[in-house]
C-alpha atoms as a PDB file:
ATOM      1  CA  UNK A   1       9.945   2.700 -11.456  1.00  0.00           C
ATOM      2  CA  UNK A   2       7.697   0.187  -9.731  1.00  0.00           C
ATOM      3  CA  UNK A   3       3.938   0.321  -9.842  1.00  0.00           C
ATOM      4  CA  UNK A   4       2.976   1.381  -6.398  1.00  0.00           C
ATOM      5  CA  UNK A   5      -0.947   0.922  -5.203  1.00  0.00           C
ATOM      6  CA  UNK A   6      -3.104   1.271  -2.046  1.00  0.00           C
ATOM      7  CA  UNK A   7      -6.179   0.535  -0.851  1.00  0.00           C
ATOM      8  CA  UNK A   8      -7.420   2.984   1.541  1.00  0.00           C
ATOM      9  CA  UNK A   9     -10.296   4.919   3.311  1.00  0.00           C
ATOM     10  CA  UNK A  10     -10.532   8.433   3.840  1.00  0.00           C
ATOM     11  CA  UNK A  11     -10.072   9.077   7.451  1.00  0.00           C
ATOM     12  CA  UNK A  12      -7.700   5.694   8.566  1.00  0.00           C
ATOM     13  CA  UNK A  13      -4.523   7.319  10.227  1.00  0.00           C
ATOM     14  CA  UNK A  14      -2.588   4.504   9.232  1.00  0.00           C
ATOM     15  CA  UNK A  15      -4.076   5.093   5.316  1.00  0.00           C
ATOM     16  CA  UNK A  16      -2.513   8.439   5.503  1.00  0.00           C
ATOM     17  CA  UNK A  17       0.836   7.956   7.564  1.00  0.00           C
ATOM     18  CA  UNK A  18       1.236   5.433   4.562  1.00  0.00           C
ATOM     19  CA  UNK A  19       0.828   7.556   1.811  1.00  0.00           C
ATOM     20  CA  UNK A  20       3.034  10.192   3.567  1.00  0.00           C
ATOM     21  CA  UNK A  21       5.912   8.044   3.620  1.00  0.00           C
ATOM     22  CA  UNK A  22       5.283   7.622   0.021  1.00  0.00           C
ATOM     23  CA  UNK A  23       5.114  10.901  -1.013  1.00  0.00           C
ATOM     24  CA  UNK A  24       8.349  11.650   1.138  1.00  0.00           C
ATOM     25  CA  UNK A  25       9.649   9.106  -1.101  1.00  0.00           C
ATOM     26  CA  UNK A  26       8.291  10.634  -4.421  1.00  0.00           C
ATOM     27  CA  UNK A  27       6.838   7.825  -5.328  1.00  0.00           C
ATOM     28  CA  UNK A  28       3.584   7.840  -7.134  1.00  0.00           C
ATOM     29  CA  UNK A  29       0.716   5.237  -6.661  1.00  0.00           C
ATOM     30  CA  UNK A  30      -2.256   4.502  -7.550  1.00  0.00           C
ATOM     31  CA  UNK A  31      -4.671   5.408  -5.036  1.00  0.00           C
ATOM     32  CA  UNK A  32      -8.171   3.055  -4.119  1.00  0.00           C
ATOM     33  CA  UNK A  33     -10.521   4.962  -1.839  1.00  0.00           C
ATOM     34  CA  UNK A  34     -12.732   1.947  -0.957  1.00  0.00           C
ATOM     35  CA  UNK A  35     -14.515   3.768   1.774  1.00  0.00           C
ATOM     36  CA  UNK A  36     -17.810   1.514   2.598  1.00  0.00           C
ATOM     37  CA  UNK A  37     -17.605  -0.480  -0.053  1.00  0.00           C
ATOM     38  CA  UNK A  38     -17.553  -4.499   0.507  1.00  0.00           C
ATOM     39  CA  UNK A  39     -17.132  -5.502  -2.777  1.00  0.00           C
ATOM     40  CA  UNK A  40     -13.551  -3.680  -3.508  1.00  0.00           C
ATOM     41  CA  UNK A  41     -12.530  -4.486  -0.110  1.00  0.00           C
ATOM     42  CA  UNK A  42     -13.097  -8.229  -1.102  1.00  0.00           C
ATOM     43  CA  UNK A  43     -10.839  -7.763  -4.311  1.00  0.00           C
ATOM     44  CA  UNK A  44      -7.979  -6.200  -1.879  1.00  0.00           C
ATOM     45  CA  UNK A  45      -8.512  -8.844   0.287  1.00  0.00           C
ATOM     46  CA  UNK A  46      -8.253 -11.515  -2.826  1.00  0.00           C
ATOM     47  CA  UNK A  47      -5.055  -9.952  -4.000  1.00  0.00           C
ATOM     48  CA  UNK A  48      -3.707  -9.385  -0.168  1.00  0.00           C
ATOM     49  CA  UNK A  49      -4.081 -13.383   1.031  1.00  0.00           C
ATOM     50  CA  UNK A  50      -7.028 -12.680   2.686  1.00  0.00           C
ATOM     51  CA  UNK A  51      -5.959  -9.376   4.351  1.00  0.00           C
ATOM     52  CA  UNK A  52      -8.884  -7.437   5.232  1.00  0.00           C
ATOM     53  CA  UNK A  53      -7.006  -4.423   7.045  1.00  0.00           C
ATOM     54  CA  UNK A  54      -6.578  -1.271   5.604  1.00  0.00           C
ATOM     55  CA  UNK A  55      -4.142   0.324   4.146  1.00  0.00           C
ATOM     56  CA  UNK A  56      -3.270  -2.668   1.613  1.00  0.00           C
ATOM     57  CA  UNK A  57      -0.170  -2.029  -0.350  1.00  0.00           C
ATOM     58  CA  UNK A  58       1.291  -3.336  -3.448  1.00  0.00           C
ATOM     59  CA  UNK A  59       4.122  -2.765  -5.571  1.00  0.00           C
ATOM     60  CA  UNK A  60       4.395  -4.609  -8.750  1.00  0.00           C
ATOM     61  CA  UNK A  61       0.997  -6.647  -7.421  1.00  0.00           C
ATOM     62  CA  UNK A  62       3.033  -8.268  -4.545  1.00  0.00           C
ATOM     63  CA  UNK A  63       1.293  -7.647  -1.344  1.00  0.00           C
ATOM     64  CA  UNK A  64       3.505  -5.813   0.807  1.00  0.00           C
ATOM     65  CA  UNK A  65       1.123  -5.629   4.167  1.00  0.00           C
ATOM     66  CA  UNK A  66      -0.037  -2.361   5.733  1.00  0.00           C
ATOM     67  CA  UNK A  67       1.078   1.178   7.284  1.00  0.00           C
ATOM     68  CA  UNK A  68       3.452  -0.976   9.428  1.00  0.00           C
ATOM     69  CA  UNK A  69       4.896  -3.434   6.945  1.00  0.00           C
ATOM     70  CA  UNK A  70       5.617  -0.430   5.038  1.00  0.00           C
ATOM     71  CA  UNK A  71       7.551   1.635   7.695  1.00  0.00           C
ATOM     72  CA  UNK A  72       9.488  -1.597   8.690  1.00  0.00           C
ATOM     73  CA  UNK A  73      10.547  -1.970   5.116  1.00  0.00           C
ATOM     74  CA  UNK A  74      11.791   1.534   5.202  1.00  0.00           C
ATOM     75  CA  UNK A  75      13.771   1.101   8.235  1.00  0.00           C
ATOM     76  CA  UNK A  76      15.269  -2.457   6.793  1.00  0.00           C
ATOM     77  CA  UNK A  77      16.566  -0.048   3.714  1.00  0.00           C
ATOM     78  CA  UNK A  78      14.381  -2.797   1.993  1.00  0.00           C
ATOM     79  CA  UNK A  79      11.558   0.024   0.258  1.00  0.00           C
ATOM     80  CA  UNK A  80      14.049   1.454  -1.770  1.00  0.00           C
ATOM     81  CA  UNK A  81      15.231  -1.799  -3.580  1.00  0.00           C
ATOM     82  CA  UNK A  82      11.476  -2.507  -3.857  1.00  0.00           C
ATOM     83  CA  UNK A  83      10.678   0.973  -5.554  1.00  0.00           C
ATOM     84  CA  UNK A  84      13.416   0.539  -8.325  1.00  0.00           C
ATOM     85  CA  UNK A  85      12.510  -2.272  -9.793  1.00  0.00           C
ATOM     86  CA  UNK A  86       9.561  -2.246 -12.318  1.00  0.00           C
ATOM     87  CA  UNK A  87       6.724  -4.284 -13.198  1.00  0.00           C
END
């Protein structure tokens, strides 16, 4: 199974549409609440090119985007292919 993670805050309705698709999915990831601070949002934005947005997803440390990228994955039947392969 591939190593899903994702930066988030708390309240972002985009951080939790995001993390409802995944848990439609089953798939478990590694959540980062970085809510306020600037020094975890600069290492997401180091391992996102420079992506400051929020949510930031990964799986298997490739930057995938955010709440959008995600869904738009899912409707290319691209997630799935993502999600099976591993690390």
């Amino acid at each position: 199974m591939a190593n899903v993670e994702i930066y988030t805050w708390t309240f972002c309705p985009f951080c939790i549409r995001a993390k409802q698709l995944l848990s439609q999915k089953g798939v478990e990831f590694t959540e980062y609440n970085i809510d306020g601070d600037e020094a975890a949002r600069q290492v997401m934005a180091d391992r996102a090119q420079g992506r400051r947005s929020l949510p930031q997803i990964f799986i298997n440390d490739e930057p995938i985007g955010g709440c959008d990228d995600l869904h738009r994955l899912d409707a290319q039947g691209k997630l799935e292919l993502l999600l099976q392969t591993s690390a």
